[in-house]
N, C-alpha and C. Protein backbone atom coordinates (compact mmCIF):
# COMPACT_ATOMS: atom_id res chain seq x y z
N UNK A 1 1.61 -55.33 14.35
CA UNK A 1 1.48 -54.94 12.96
C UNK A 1 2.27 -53.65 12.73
N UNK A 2 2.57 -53.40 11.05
CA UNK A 2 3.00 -52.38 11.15
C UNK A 2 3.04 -51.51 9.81
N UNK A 3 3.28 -50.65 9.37
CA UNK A 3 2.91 -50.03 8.18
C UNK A 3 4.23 -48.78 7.88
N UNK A 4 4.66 -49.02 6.71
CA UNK A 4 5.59 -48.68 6.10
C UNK A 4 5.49 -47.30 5.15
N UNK A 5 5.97 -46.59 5.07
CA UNK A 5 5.61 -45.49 3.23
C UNK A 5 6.38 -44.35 4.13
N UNK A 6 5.22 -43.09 3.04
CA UNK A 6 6.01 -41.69 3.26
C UNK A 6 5.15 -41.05 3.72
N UNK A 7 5.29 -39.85 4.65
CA UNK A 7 4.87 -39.24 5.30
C UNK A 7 4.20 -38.55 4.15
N UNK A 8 2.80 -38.33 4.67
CA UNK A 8 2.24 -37.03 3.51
C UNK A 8 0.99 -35.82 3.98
N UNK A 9 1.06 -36.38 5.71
CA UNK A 9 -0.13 -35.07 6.27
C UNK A 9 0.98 -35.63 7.78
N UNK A 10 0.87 -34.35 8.47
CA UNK A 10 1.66 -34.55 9.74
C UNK A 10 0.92 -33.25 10.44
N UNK A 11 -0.29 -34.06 11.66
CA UNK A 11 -0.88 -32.77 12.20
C UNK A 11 -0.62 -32.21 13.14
N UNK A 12 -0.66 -31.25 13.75
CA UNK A 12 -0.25 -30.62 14.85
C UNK A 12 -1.07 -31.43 16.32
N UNK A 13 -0.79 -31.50 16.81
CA UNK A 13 -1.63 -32.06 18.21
C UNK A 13 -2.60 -31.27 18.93
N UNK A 14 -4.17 -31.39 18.55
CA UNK A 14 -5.10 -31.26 19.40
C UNK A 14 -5.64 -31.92 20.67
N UNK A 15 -6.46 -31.04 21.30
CA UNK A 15 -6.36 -31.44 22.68
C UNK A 15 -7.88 -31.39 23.46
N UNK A 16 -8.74 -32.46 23.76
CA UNK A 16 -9.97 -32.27 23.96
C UNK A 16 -10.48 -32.67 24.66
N UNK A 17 -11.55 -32.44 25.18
CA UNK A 17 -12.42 -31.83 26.90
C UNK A 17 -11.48 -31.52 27.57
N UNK A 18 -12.23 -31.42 28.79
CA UNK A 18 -11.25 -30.97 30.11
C UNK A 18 -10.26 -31.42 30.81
N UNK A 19 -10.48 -32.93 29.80
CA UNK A 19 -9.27 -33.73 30.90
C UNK A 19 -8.02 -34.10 30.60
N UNK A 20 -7.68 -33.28 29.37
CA UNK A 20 -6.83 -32.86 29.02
C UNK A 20 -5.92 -34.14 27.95
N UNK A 21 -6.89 -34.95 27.06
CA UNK A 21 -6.91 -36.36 26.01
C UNK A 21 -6.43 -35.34 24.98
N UNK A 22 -5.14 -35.77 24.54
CA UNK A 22 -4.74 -35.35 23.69
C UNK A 22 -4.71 -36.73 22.22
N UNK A 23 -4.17 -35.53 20.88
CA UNK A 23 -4.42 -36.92 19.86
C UNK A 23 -3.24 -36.05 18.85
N UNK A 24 -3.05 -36.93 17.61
CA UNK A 24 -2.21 -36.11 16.60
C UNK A 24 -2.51 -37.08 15.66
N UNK A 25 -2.45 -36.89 14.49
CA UNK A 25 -2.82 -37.71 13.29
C UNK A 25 -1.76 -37.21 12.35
N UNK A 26 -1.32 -38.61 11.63
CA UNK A 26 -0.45 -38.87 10.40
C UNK A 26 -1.41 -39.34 9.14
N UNK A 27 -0.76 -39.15 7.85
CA UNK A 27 -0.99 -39.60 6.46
C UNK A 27 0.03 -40.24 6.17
N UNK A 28 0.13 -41.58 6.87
CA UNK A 28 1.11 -42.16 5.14
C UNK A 28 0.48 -43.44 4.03
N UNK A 29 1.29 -42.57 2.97
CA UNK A 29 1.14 -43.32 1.91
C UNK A 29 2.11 -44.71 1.56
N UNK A 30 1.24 -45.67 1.50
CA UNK A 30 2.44 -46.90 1.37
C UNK A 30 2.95 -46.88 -0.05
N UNK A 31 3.61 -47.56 -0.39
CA UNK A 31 4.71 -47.54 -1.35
C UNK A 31 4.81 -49.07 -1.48
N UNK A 32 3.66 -49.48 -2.28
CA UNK A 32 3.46 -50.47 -3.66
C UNK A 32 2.38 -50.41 -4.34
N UNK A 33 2.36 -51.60 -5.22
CA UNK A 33 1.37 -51.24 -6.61
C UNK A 33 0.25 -50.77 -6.51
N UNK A 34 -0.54 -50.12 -5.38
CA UNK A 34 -1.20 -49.65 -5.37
C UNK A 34 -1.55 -48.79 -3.84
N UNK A 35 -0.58 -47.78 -4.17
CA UNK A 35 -0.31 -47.32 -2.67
C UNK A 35 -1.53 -46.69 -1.80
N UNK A 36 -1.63 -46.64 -0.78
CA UNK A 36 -2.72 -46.08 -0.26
C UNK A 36 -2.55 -45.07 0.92
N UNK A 37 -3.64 -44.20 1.13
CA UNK A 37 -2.71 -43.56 2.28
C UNK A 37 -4.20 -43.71 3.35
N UNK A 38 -3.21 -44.07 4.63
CA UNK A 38 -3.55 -44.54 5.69
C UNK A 38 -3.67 -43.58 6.48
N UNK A 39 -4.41 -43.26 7.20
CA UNK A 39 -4.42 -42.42 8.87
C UNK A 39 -4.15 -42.97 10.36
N UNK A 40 -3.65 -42.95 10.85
CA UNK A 40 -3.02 -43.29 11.76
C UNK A 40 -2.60 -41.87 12.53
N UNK A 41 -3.64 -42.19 14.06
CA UNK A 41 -3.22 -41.95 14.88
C UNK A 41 -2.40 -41.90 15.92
N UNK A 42 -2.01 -41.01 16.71
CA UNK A 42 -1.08 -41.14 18.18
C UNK A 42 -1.79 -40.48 19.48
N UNK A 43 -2.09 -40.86 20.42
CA UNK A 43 -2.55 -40.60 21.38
C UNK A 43 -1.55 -39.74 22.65
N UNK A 44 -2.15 -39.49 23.47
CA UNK A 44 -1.60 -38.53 25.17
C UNK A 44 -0.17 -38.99 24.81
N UNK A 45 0.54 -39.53 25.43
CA UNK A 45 2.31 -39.11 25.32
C UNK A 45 2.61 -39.65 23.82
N UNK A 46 2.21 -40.31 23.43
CA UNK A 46 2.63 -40.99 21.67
C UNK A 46 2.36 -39.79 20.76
N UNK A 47 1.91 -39.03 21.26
CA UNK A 47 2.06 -37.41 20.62
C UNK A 47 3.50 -36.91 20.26
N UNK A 48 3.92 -36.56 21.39
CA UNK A 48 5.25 -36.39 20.93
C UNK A 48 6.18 -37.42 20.17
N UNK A 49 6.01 -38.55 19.89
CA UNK A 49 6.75 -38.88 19.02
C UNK A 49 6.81 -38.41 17.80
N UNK A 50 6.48 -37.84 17.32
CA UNK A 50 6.26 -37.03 16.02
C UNK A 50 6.60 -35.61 15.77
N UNK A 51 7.23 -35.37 17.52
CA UNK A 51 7.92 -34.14 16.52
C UNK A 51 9.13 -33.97 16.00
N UNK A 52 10.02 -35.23 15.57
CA UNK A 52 10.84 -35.10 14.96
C UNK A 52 10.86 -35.64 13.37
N UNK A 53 9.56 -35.73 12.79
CA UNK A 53 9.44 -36.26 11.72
C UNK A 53 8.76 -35.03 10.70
N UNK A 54 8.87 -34.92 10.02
CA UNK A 54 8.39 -34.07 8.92
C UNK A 54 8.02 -34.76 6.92
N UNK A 55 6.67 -34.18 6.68
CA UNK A 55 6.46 -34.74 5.86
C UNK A 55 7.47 -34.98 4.57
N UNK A 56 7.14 -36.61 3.57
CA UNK A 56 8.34 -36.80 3.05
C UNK A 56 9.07 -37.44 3.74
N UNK A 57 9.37 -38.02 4.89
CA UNK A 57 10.21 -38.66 6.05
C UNK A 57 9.89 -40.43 5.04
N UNK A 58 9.94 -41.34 4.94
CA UNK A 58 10.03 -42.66 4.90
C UNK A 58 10.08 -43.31 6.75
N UNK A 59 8.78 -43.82 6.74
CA UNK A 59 8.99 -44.58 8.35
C UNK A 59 7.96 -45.50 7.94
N UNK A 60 8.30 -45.81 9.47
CA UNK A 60 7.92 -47.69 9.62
C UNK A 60 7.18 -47.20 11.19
N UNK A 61 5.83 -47.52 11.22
CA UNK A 61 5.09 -47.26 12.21
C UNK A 61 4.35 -48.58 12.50
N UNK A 62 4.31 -48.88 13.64
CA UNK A 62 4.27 -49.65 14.38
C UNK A 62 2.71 -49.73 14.77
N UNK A 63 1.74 -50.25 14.86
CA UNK A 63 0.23 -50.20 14.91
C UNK A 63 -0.55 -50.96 15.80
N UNK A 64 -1.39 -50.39 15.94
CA UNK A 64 -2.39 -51.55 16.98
C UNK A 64 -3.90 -51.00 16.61
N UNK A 65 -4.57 -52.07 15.91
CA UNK A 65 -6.10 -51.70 15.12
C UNK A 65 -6.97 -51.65 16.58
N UNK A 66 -8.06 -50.92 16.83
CA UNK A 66 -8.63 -50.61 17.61
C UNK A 66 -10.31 -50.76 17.23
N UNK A 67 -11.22 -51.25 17.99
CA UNK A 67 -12.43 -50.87 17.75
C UNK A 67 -13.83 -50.84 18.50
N UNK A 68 -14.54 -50.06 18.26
CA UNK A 68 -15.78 -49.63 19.61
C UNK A 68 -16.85 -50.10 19.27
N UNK A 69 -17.72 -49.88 19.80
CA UNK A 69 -19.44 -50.18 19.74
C UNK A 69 -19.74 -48.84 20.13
N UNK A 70 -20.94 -48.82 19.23
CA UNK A 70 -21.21 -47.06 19.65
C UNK A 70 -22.89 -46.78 19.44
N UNK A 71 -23.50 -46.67 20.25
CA UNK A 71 -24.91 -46.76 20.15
C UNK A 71 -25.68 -45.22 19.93
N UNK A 72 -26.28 -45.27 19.01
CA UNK A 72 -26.75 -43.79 18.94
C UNK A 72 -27.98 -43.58 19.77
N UNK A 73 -28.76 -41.93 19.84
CA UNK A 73 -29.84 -42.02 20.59
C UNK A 73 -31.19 -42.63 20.42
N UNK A 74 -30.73 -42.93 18.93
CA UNK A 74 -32.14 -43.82 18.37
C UNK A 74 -32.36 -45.18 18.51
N UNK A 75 -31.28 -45.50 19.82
CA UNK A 75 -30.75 -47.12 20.35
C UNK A 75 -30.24 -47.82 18.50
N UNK A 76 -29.62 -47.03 17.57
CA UNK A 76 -29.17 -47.87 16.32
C UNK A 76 -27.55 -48.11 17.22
N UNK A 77 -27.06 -49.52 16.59
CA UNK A 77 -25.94 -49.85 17.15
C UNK A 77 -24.76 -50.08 15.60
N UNK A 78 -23.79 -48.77 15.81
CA UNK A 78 -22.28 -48.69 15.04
C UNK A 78 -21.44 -48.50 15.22
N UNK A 79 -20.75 -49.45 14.53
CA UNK A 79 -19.02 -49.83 14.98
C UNK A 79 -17.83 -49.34 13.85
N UNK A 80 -16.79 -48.68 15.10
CA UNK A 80 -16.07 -47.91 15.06
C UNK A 80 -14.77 -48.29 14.78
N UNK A 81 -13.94 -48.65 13.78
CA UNK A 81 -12.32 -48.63 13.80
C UNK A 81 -11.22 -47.48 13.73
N UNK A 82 -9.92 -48.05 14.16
CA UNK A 82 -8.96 -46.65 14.71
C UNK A 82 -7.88 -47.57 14.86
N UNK A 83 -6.97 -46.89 14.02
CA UNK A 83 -5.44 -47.19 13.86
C UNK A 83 -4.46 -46.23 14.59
N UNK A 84 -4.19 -47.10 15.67
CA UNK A 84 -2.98 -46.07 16.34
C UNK A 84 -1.65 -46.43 16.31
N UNK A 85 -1.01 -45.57 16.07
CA UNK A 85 0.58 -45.90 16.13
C UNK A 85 1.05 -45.92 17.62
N UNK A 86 1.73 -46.20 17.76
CA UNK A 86 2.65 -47.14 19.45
C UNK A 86 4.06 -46.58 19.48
N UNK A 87 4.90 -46.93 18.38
CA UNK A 87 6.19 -46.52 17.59
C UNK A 87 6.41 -46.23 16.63
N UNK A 88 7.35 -44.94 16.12
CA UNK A 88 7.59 -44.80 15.05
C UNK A 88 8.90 -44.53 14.62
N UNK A 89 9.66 -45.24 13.44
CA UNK A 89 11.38 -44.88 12.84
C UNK A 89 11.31 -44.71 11.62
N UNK A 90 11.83 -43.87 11.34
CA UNK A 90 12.64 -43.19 10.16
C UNK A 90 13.81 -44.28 9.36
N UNK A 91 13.17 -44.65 7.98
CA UNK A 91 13.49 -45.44 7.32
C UNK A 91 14.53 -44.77 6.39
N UNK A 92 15.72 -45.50 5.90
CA UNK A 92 16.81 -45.29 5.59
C UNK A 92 16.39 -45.07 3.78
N UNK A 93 16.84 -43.52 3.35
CA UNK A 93 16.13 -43.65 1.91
C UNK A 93 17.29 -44.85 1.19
N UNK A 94 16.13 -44.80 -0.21
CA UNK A 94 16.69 -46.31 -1.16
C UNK A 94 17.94 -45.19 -1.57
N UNK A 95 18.08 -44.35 -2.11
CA UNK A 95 18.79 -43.74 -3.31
C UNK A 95 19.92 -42.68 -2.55
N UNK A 96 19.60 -42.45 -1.39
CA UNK A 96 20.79 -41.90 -1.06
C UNK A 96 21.04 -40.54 -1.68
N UNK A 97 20.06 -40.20 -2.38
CA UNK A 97 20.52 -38.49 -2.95
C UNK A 97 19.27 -37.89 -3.44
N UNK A 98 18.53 -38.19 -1.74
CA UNK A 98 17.44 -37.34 -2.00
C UNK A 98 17.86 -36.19 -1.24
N UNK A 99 18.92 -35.41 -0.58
CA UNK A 99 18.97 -33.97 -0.82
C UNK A 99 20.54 -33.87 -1.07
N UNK A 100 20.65 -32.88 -2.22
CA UNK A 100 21.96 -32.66 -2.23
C UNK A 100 22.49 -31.70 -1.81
N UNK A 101 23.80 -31.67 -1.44
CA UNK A 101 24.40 -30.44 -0.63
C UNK A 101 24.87 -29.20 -1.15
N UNK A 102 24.01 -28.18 -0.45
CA UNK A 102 24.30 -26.74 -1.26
C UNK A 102 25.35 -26.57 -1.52
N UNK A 103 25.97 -25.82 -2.37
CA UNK A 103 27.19 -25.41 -3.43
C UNK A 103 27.43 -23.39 -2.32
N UNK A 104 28.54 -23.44 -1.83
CA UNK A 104 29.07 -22.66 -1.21
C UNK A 104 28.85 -21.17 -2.64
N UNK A 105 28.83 -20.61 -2.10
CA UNK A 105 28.90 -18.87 -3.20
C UNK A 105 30.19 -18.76 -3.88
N UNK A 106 30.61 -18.43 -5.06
CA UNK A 106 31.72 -18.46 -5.88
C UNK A 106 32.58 -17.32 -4.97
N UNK A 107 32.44 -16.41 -4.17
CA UNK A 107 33.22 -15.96 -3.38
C UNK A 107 33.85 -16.18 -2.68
N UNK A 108 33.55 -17.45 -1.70
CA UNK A 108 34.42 -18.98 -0.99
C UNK A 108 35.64 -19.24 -1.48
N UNK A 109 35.23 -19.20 -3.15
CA UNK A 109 36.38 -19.92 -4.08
C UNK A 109 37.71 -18.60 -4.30
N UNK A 110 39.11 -19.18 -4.28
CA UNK A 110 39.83 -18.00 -4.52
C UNK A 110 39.90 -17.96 -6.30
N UNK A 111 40.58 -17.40 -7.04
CA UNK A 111 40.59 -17.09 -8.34
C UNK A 111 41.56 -17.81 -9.00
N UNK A 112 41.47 -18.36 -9.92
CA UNK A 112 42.72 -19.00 -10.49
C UNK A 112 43.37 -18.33 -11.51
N UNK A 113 43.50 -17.15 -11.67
CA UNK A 113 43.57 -16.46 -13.10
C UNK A 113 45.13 -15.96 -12.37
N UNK A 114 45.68 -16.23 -11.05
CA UNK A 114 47.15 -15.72 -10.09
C UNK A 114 47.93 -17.05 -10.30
N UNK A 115 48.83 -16.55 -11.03
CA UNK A 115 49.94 -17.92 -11.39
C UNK A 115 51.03 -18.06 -10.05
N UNK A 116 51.59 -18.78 -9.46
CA UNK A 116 52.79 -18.61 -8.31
C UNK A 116 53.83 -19.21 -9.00
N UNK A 117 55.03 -18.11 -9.34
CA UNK A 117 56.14 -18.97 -10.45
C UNK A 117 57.25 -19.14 -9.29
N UNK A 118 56.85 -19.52 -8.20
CA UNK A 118 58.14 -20.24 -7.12
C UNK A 118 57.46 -21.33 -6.93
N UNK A 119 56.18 -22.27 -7.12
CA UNK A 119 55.98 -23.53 -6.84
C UNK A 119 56.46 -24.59 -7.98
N UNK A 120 56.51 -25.51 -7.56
CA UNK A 120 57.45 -26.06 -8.69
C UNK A 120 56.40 -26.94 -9.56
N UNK A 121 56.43 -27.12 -10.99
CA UNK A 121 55.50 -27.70 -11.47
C UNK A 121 55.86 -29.56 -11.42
N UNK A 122 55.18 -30.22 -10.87
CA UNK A 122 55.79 -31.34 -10.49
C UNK A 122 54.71 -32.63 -11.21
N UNK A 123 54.16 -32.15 -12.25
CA UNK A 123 52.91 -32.63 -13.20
C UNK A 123 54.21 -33.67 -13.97
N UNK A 124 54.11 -34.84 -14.60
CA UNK A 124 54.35 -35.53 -15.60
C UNK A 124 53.88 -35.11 -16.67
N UNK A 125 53.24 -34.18 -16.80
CA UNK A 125 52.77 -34.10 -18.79
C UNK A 125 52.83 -32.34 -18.55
């Protein structure tokens, strides 16, 4: 399975008991008529896949639904689901001009107000 949208929570990786089980959790939001945003985890090395993504990213994460039995001390018996991601890629934006490229300082630019009367004007009009 797999789940598509935009990045919109990207957590840092915590790390718990002693034996050193690490985890990291994503937000994405899918992208149709009624988008939703999903949590999805990454576990011990699937951690680092995520540090090259930053929220706002468009990806395609790759999933595997998970689920426990979990008995409390009052012998009541509840069950547990968990979405983990496996793989994750960076989806190609639709529009192509979601950042545009900074504009250099007008100091870059030389001045045009210096005429050169040895180049030859070689214009038709």
């Amino acid at each position: 399975m797999d789940i598509s949208g935009k990045l919109k929570l990207v957590n840092d990786t915590k790390e718990y008991g002693s034996n050193g089980f690490r985890k990291r959790e994503v937000v994405v939001t899918t992208e149709e008529q009624y988008p939703q945003d999903i949590l999805v985890e990454f576990i011990q090395d699937k951690c680092d896949l995520l540090n090259s993504f930053k929220v706002g990213d468009s990806v395609k994460i790759d999933i595997n639904l998970r689920g426990r039995e979990w008995e409390s001390p009052q012998k009541e018996i509840k069950y547990f689901n968990s979405i983990q991601g496996w793989r994750l890629e960076k989806l190609a934006s639709d529009s192509g001009t979601d950042e545009i490229p900074p504009v250099p300082p007008a100091e870059a630019f030389q001045p045009a107000d210096e005429i050169n009367e040895n180049e030859p004007d070689d214009l038709p009009f």
